[in-house]
N, C-alpha and C. Protein backbone atom coordinates (compact mmCIF):
# COMPACT_ATOMS: atom_id res chain seq x y z
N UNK A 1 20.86 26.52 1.19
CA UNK A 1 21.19 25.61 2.29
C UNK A 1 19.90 25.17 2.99
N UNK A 2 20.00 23.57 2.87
CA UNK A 2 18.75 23.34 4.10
C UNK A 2 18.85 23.75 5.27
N UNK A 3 17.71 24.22 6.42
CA UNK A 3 17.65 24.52 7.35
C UNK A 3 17.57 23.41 8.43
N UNK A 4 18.19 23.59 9.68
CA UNK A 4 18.39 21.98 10.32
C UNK A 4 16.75 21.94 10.99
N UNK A 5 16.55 20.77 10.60
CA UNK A 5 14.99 20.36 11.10
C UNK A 5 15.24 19.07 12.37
N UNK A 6 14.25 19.08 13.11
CA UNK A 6 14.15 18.13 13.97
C UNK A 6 14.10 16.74 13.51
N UNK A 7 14.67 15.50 14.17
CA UNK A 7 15.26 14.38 13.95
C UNK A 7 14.19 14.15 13.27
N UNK A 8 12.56 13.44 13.68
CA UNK A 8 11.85 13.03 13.08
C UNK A 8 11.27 13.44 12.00
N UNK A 9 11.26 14.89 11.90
CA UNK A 9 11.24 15.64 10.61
C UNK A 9 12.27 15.40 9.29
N UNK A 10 13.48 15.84 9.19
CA UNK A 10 14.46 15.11 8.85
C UNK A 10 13.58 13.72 8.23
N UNK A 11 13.75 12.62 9.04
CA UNK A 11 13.65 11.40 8.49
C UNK A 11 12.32 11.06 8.19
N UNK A 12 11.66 11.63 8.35
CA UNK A 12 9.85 11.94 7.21
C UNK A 12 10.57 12.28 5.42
N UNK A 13 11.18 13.27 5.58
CA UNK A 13 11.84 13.76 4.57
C UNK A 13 12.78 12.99 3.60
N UNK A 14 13.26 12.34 4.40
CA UNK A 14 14.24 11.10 3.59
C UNK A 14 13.09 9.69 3.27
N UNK A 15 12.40 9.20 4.18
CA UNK A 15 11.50 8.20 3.76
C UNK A 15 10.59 9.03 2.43
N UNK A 16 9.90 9.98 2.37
CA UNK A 16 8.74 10.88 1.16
C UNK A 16 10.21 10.66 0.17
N UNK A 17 11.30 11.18 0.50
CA UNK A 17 11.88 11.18 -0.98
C UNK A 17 12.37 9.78 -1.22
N UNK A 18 12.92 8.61 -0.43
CA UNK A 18 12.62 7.47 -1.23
C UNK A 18 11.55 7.03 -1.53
N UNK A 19 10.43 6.73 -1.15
CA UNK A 19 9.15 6.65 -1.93
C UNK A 19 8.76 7.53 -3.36
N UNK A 20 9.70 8.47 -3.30
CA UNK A 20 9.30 9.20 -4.55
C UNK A 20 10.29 8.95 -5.67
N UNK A 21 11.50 8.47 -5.39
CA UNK A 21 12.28 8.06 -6.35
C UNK A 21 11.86 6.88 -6.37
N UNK A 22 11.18 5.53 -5.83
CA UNK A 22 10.78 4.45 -6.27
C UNK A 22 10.02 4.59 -6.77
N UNK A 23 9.20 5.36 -7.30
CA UNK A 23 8.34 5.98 -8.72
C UNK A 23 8.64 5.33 -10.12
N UNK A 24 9.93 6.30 -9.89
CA UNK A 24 10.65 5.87 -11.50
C UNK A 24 12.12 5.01 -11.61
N UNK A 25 12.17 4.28 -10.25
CA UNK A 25 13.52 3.37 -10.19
C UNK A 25 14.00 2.42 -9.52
N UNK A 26 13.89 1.33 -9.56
CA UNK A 26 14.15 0.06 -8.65
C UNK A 26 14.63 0.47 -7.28
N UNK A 27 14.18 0.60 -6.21
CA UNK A 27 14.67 0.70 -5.15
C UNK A 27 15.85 0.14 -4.69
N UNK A 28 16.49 -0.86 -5.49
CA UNK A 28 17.65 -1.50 -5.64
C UNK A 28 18.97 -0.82 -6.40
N UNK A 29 18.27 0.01 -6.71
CA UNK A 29 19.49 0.80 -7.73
C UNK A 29 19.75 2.22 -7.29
N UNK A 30 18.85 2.62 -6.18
CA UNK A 30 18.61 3.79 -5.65
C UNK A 30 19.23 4.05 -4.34
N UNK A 31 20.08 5.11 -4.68
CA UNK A 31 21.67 4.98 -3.46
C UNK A 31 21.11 6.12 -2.19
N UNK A 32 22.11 5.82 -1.35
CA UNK A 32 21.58 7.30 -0.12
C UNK A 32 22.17 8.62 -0.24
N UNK A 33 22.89 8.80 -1.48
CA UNK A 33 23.54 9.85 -2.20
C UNK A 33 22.32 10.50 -3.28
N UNK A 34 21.47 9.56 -3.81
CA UNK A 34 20.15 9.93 -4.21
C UNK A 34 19.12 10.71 -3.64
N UNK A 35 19.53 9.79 -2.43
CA UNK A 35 18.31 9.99 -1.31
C UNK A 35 18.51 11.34 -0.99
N UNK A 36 19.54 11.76 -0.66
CA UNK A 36 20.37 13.32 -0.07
C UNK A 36 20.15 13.76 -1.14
N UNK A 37 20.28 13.67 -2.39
CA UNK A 37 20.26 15.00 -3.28
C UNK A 37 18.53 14.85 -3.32
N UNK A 38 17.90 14.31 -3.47
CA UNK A 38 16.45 14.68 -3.58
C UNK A 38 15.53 15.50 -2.35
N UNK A 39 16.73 15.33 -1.41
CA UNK A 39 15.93 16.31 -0.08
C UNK A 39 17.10 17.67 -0.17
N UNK A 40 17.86 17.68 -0.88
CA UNK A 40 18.87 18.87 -1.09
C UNK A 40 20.34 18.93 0.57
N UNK A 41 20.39 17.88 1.20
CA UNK A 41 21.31 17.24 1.65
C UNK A 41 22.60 16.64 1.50
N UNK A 42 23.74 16.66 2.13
CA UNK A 42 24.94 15.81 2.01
C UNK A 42 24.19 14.51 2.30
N UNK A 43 25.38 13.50 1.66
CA UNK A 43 24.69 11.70 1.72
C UNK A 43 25.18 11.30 3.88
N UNK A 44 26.38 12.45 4.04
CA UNK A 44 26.72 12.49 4.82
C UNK A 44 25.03 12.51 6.44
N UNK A 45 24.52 13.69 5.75
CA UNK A 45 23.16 14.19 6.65
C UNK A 45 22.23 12.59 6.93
N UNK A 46 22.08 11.91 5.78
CA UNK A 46 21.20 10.89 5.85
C UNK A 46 21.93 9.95 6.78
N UNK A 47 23.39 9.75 7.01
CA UNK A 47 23.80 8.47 7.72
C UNK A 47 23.84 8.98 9.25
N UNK A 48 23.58 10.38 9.27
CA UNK A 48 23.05 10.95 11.07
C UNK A 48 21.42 10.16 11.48
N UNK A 49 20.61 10.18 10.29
CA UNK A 49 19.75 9.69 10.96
C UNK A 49 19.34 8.37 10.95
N UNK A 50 19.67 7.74 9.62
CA UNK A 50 19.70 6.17 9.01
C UNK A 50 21.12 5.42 8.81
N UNK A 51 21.22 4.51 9.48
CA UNK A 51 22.27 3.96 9.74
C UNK A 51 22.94 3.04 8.49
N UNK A 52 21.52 2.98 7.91
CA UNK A 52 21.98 1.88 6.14
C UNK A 52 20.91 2.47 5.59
N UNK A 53 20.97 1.86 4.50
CA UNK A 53 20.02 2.34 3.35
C UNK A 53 18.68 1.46 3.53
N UNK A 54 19.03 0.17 3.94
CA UNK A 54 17.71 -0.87 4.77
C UNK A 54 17.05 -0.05 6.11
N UNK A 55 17.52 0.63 6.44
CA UNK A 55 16.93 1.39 7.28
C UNK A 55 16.18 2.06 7.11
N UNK A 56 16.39 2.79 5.91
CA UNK A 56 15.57 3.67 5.13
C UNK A 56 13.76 3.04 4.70
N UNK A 57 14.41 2.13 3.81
CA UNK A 57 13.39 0.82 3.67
C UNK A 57 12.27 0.32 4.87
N UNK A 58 13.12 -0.02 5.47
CA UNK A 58 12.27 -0.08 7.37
C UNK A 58 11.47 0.69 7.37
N UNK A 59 11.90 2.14 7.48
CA UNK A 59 11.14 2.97 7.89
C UNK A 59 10.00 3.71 6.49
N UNK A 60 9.86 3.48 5.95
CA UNK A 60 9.47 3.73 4.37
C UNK A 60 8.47 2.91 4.36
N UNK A 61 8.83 1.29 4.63
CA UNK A 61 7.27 0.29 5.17
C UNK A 61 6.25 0.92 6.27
N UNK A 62 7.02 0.90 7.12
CA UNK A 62 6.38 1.68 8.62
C UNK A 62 5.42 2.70 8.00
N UNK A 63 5.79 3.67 6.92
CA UNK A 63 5.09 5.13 7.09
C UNK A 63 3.68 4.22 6.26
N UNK A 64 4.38 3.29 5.15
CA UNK A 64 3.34 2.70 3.88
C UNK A 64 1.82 2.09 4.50
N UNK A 65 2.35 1.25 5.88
CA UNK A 65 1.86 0.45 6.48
C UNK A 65 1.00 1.74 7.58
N UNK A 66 1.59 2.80 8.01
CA UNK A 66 0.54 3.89 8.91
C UNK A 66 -0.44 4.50 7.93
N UNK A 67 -0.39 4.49 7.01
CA UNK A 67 -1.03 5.45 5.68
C UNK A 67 -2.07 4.76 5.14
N UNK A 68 -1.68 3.91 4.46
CA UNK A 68 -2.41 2.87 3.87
C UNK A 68 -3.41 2.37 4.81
N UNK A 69 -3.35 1.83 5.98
CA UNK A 69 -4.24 1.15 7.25
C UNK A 69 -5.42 2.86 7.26
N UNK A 70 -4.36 3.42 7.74
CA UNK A 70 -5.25 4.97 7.81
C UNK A 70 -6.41 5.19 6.74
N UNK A 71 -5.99 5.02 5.79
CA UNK A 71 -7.31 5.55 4.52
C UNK A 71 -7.80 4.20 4.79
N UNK A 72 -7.65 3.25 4.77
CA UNK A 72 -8.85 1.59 4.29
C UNK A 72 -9.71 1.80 5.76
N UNK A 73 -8.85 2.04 7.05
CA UNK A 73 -10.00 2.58 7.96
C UNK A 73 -10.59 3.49 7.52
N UNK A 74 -10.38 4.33 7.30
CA UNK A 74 -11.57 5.61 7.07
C UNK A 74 -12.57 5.55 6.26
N UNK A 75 -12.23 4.70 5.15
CA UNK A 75 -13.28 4.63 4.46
C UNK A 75 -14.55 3.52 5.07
N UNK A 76 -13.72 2.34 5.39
CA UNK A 76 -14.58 1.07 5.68
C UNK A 76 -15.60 2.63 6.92
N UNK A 77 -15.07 2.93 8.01
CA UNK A 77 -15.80 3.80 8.93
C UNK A 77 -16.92 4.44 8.59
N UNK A 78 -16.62 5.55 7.38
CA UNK A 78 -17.44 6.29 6.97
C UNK A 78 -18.60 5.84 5.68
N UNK A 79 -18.50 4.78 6.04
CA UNK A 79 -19.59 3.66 4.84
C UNK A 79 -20.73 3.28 5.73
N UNK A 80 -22.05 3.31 4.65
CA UNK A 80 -23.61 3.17 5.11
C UNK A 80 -23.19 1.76 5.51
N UNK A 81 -22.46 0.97 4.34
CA UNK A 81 -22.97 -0.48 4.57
C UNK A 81 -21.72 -0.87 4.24
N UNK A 82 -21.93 -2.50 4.58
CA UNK A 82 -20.24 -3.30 4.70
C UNK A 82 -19.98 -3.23 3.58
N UNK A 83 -21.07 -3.72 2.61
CA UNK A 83 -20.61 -3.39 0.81
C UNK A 83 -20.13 -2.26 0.67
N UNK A 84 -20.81 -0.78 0.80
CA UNK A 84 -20.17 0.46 0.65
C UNK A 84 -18.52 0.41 1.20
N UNK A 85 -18.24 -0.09 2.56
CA UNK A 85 -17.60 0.02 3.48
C UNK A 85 -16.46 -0.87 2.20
N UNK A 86 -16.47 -1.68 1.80
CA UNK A 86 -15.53 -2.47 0.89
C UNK A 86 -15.31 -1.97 -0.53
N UNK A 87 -16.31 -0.81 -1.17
CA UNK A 87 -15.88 -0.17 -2.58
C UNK A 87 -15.12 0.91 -1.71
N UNK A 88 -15.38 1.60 -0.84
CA UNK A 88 -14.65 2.50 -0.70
C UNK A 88 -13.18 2.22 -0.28
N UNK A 89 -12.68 0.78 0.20
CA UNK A 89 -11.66 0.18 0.74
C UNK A 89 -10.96 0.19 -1.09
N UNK A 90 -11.63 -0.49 -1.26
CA UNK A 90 -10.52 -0.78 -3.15
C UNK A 90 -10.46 0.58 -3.29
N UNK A 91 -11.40 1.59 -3.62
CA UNK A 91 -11.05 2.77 -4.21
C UNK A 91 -9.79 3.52 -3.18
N UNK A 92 -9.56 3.55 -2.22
CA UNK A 92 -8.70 4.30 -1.31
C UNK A 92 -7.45 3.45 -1.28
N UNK A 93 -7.35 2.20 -1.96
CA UNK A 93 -5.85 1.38 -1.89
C UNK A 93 -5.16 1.53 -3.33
N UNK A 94 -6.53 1.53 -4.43
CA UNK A 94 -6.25 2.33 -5.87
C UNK A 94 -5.77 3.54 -5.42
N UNK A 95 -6.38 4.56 -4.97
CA UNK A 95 -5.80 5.81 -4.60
C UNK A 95 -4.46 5.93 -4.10
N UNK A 96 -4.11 5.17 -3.00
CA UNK A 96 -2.91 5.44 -2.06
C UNK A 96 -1.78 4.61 -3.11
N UNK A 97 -1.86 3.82 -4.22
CA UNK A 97 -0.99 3.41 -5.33
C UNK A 97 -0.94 4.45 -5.99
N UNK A 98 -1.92 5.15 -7.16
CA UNK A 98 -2.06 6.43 -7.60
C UNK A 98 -1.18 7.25 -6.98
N UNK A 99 -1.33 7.48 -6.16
CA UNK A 99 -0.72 8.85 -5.73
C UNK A 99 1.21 8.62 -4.86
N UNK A 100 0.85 7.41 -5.02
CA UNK A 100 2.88 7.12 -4.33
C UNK A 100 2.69 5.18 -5.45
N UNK A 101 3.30 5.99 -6.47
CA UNK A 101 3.37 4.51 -7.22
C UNK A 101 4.74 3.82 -7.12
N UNK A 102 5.55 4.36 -6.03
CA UNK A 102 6.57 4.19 -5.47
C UNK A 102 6.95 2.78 -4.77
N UNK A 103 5.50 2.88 -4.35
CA UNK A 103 4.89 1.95 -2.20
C UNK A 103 5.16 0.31 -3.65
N UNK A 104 4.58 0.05 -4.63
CA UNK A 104 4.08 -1.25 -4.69
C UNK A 104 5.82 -1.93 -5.08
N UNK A 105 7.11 -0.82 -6.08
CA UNK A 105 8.12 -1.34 -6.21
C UNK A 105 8.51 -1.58 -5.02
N UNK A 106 8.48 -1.01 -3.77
CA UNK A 106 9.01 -1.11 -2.36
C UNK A 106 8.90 -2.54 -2.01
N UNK A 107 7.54 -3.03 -2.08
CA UNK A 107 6.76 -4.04 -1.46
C UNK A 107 7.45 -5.61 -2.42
N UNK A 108 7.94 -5.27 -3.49
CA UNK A 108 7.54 -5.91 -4.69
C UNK A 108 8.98 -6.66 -4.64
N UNK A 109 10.16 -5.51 -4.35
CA UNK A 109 11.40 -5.40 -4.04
C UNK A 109 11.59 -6.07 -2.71
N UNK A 110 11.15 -5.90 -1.73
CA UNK A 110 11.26 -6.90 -0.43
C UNK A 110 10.74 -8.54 -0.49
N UNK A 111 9.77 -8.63 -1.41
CA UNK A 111 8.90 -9.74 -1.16
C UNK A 111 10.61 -10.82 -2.08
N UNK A 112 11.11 -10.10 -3.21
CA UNK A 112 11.65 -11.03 -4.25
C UNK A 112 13.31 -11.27 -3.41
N UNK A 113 13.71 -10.93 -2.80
CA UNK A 113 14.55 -11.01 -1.31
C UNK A 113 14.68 -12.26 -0.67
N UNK A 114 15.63 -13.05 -1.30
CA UNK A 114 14.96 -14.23 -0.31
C UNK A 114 15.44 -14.75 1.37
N UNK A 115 16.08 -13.74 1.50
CA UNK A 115 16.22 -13.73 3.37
C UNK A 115 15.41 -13.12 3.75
N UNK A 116 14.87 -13.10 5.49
CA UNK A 116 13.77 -12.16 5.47
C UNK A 116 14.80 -11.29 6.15
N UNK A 117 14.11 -10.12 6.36
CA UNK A 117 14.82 -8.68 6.96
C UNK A 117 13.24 -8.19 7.75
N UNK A 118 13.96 -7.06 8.28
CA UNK A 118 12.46 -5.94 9.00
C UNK A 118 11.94 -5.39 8.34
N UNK A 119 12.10 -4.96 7.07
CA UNK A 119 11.10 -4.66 5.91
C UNK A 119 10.01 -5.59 5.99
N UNK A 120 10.91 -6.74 5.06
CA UNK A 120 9.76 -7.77 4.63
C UNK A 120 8.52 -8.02 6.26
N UNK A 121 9.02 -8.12 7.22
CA UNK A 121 8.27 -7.91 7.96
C UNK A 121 7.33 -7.02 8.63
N UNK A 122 7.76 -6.06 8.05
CA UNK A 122 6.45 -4.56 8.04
C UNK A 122 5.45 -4.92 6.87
N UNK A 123 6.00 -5.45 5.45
CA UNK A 123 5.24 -5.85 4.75
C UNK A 123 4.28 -7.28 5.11
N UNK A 124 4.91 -7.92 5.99
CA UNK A 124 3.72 -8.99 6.09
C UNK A 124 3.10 -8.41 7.31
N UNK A 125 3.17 -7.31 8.19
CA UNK A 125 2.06 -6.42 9.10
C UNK A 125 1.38 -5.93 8.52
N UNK A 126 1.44 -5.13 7.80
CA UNK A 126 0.73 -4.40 6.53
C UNK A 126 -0.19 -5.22 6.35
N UNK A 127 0.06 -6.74 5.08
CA UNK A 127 -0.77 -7.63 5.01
C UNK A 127 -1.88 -8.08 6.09
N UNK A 128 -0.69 -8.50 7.48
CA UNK A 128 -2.09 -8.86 8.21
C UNK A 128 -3.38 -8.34 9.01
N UNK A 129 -2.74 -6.89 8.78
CA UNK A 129 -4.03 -6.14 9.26
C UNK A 129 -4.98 -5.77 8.58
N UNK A 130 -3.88 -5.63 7.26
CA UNK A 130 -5.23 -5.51 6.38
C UNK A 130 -6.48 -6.34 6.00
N UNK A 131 -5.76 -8.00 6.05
CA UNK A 131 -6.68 -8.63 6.03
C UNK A 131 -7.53 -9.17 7.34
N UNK A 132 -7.70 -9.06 8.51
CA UNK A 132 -7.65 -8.13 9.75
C UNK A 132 -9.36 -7.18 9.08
N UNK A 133 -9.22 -6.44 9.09
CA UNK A 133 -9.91 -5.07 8.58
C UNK A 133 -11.03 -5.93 7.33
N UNK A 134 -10.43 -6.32 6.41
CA UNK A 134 -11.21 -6.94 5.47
C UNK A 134 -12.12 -7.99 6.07
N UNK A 135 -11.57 -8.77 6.58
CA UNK A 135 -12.35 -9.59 7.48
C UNK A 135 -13.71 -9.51 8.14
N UNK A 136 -13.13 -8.46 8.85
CA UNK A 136 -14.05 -7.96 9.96
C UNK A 136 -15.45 -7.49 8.61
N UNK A 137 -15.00 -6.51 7.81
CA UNK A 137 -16.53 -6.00 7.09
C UNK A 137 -17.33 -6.78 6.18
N UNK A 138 -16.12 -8.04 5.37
CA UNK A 138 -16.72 -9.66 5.30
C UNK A 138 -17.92 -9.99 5.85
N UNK A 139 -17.51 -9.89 7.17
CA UNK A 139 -18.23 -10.74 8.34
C UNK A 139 -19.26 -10.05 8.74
N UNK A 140 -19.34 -8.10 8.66
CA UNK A 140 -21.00 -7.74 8.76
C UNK A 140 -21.76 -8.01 7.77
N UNK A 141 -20.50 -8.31 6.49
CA UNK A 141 -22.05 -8.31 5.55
C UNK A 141 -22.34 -9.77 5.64
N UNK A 142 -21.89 -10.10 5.74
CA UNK A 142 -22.66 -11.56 6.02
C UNK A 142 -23.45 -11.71 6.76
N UNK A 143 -23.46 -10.90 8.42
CA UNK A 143 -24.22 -11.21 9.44
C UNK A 143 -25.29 -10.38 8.45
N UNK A 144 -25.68 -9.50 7.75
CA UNK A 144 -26.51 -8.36 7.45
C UNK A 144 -27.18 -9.50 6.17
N UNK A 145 -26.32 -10.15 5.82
CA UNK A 145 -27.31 -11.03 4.98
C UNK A 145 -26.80 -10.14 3.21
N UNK A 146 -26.29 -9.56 2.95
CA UNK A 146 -25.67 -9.03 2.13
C UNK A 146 -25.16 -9.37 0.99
N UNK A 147 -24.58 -10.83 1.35
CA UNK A 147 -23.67 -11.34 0.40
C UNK A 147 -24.49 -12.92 0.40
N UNK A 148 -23.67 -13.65 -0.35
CA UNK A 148 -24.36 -14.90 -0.58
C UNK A 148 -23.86 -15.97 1.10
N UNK A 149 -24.77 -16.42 1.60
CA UNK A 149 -25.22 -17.19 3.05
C UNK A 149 -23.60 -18.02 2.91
N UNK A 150 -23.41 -18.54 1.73
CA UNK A 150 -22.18 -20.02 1.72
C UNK A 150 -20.54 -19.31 1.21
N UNK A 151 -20.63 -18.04 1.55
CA UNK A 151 -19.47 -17.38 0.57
C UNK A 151 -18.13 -17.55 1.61
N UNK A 152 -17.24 -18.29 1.24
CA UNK A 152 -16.24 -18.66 1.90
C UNK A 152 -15.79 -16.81 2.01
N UNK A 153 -15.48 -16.24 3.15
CA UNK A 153 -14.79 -15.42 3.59
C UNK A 153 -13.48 -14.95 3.71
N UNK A 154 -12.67 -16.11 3.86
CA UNK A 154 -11.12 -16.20 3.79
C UNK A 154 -10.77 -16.35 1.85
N UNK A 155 -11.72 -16.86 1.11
CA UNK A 155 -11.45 -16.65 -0.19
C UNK A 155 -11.88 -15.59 -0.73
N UNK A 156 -12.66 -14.84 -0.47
CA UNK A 156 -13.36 -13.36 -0.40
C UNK A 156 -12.12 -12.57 -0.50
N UNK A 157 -12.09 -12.47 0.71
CA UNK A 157 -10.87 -11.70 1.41
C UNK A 157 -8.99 -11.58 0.73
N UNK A 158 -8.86 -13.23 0.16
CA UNK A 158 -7.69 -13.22 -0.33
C UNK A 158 -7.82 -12.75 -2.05
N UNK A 159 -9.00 -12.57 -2.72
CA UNK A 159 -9.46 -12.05 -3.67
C UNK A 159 -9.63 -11.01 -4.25
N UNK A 160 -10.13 -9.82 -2.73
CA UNK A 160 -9.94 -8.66 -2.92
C UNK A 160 -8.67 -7.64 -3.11
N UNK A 161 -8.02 -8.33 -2.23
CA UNK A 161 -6.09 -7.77 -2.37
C UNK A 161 -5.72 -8.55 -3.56
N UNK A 162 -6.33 -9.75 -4.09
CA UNK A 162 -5.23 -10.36 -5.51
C UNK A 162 -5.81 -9.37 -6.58
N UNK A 163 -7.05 -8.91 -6.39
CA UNK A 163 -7.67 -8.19 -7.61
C UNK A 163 -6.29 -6.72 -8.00
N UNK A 164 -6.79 -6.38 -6.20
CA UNK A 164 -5.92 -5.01 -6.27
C UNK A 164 -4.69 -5.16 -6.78
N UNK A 165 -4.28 -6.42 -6.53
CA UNK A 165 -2.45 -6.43 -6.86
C UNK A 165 -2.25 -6.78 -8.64
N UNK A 166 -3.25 -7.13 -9.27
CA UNK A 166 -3.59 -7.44 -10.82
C UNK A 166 -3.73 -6.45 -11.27
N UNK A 167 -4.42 -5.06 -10.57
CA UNK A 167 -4.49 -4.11 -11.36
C UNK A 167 -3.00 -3.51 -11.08
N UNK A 168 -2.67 -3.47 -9.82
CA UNK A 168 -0.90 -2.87 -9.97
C UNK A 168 -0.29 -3.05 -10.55
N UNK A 169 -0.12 -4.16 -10.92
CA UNK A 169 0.88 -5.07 -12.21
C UNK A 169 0.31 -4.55 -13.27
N UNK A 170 -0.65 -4.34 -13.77
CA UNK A 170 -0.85 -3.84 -14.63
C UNK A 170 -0.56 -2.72 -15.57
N UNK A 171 -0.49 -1.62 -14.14
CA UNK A 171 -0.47 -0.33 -13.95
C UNK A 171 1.01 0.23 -14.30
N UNK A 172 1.92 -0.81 -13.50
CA UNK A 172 3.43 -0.97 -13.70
C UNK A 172 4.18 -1.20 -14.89
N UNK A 173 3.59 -2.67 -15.45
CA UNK A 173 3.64 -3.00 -16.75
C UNK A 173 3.29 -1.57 -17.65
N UNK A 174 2.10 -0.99 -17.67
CA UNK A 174 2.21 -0.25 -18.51
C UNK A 174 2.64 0.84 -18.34
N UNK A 175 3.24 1.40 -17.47
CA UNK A 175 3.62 2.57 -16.98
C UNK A 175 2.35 3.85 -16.65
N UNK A 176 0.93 3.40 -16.69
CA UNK A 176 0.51 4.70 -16.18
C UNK A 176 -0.44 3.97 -15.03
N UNK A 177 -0.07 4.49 -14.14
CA UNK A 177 -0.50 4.33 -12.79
C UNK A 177 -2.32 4.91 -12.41
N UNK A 178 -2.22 6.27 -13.40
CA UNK A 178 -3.55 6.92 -13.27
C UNK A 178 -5.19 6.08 -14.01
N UNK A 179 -4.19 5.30 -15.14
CA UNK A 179 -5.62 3.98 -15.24
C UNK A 179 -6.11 3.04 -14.30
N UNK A 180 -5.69 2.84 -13.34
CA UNK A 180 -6.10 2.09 -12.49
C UNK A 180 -7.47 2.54 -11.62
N UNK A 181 -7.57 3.81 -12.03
CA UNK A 181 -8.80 4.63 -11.31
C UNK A 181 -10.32 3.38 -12.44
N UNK A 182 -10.14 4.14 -13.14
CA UNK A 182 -11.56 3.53 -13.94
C UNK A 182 -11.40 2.16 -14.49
N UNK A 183 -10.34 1.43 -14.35
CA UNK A 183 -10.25 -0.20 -14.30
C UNK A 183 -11.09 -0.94 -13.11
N UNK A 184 -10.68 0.47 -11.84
CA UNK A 184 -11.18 -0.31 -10.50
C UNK A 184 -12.64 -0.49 -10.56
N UNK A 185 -13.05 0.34 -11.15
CA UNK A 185 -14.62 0.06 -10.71
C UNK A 185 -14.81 -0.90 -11.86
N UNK A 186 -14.80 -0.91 -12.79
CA UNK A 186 -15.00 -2.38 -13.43
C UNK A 186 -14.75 -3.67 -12.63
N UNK A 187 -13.73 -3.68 -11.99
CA UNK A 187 -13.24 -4.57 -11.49
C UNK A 187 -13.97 -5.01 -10.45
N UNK A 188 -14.31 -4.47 -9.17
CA UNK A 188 -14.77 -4.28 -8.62
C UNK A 188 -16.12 -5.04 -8.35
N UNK A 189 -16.48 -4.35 -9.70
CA UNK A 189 -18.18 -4.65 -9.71
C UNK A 189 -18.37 -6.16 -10.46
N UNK A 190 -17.35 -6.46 -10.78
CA UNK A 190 -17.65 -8.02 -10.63
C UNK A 190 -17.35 -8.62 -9.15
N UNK A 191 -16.56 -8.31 -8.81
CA UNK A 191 -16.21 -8.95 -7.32
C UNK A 191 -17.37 -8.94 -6.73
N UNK A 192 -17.82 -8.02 -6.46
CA UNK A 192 -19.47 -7.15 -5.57
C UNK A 192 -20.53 -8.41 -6.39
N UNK A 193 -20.46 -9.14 -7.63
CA UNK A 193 -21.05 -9.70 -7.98
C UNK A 193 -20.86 -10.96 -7.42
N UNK A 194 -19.79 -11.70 -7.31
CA UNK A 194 -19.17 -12.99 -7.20
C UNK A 194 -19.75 -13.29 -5.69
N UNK A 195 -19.76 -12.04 -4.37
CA UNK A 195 -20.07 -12.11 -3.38
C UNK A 195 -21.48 -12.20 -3.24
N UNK A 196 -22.25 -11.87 -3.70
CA UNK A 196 -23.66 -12.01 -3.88
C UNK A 196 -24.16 -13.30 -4.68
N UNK A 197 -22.93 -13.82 -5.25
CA UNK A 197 -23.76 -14.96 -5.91
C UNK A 197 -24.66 -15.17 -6.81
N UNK A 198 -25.06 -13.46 -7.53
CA UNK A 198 -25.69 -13.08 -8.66
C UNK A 198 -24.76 -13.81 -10.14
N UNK A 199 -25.69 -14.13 -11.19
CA UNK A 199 -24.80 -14.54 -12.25
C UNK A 199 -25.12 -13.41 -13.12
């Protein structure tokens, strides 16, 4: 028998286990009777704290969108330089896919939706902070002289997330998520090129 845990605890528990069954299953096909047996729960327990299964979703963006922001800050932070500050950003968004290959069906599944809901709108917060964040270390290396003087920034910027999202698809398509580690730095290091304006 589970032991009764506190509300927000509880629903940490139900968001980690849908993210973990969107691993291996359309989030569309994935019931709150799922959701309860993967935390060892009645489906009954989950509708005390989530009122629908979009709720679930809601809150599943929310954690994607605290997590994700969390590591791309930390890294951009703990970087010598805006360049450093931007390999360590791809490597930590490769990572946070790696390790919950759950987050991109989530995202992938809201976007193809064509009403909007409060998901899709955690997913376009997500987006805009991130690019937000990208921006901003864009813009030291430029002031730092870093990158090439004429490098459109807003195409920079929408380049670095299309790269990342090429290797996801990728990753998906082929089912192993863990290649995306040593794709990235290939990848990467052309981008790091394109910005410098080196041929």
């Amino acid at each position: 028998m589970q032991t009764r845990l506190p509300t927000a605890e509880r629903q940490a528990e139900f968001v980690a286990a849908a993210v973990r069954l969107a691993g291996d299953a359309s989030p569309a096909l994935i019931t709150t009777g799922d959701i309860a047996a993967a935390v060892g729960v009645t489906q009954g327990a989950v509708f005390k704290h989530f009122p629908t299964k979009d709720a679930i979703w809601v809150a599943a963006m929310r954690w994607v969108r605290e997590q994700l922001l969390q590591a791309l800050e930390a890294a951009a932070g703990t970087s010598a330089t805006p360049l450093d500050a931007l390999a360590g950003m791809f490597r930590a968004h490769v990572d946070f896919v790696v390790e919950h290959p759950g987050v991109p069906r989530f995202i992938f599944h809201e976007l193809q939706r064509p009403a909007d809901s409060p998901a899709k709108a955690e997913v376009r917060a997500v987006l805009q902070e991130y690019r937000k964040l990208l921006l901003g270390v864009i813009d030291h290396a430029l002031e730092r002289k870093l990158v090439a003087a004429d490098l459109d920034r807003e195409a920079a910027a929408t380049a670095f997330v299309g790269l990342i999202q090429g290797l996801v698809m990728q990753a998906m398509l082929t089912g192993r998520p863990g290649a995306m580690r040593r794709q990235a730095e290939q990848v990467f290091a052309l981008y790091l090129r394109g910005l410098r304006g080196t041929r």
